[in-house]
Protein backbone atom coordinates (compact mmCIF):
# COMPACT_ATOMS: atom_id res chain seq x y z
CA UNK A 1 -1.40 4.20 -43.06
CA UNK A 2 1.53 4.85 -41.25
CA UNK A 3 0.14 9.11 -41.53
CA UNK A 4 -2.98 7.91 -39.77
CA UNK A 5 -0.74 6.17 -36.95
CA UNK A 6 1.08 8.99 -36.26
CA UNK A 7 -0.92 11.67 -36.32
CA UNK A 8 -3.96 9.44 -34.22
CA UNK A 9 -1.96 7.48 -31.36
CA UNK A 10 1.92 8.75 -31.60
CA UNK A 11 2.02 12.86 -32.03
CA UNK A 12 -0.61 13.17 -28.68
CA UNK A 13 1.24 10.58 -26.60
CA UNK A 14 4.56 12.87 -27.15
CA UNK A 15 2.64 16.31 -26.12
CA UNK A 16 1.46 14.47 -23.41
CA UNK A 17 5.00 13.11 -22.35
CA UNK A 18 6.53 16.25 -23.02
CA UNK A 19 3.39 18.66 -20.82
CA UNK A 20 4.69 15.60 -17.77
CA UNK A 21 8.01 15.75 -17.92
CA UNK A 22 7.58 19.79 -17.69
CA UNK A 23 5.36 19.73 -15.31
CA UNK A 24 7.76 17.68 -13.33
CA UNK A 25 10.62 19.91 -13.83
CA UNK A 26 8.90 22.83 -12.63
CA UNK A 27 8.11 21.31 -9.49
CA UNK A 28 8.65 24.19 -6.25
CA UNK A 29 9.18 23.81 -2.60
CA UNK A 30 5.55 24.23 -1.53
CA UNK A 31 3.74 22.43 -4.15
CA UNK A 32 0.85 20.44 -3.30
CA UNK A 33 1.11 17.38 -5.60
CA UNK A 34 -0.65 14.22 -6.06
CA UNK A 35 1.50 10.97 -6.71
CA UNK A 36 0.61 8.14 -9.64
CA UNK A 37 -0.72 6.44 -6.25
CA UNK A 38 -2.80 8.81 -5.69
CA UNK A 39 -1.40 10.50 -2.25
CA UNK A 40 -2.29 13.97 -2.15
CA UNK A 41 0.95 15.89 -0.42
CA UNK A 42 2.93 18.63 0.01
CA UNK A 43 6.34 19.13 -1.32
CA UNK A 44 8.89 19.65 1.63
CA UNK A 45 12.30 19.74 -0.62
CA UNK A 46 13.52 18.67 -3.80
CA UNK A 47 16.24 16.60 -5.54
CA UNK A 48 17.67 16.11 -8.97
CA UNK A 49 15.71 12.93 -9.04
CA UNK A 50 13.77 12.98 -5.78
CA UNK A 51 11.11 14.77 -4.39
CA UNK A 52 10.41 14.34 -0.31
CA UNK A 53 6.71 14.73 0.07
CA UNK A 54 4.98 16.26 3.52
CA UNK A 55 1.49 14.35 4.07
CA UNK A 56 -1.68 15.54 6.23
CA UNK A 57 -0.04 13.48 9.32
CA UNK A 58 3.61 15.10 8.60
CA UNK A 59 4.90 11.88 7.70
CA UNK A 60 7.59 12.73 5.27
CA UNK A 61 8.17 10.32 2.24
CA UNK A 62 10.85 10.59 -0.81
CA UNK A 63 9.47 9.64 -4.00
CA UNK A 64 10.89 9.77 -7.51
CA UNK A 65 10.50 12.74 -9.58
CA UNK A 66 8.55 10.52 -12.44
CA UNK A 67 6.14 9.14 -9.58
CA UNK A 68 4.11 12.82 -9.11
CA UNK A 69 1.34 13.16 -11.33
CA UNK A 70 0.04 16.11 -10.90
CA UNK A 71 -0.12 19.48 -9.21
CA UNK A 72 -3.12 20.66 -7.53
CA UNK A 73 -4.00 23.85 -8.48
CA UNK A 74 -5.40 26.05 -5.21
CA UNK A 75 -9.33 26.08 -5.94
């Protein structure tokens, strides 16, 4: 039972945490990111644990490294 468990719900949660928190280190200067909230952006500069973000307006805003959820690929 515990097989079943593992191999269902735990093993793909991991590769998924693992493909995120890669993703997130290999974040670049130049970017363009969209956060958990959904704010599509532009990285401006990065931190150990911050990234400051460049919107459409260039408002800046500094948001954890954990809160970007993906990065948009140039279509």
């Amino acid at each position: 039972m515990f097989a079943i468990f593992y191999f269902l719900l735990i093993r793909p949660q991991q590769k998924r945490q693992k493909a995120v928190q890669q993703m997130q280190s290999e974040l670049k200067k130049g970017d363009k990111v969209i956060t958990i909230g959904g704010m599509h952006a532009l990285v401006e500069a990065i931190d150990e644990g911050t990234v400051i973000v460049k919107t459409t307006d260039g408002s800046k805003m500094v948001f954890d490294r954990a809160a970007i959820r993906e990065i948009r690929s140039e279509a």
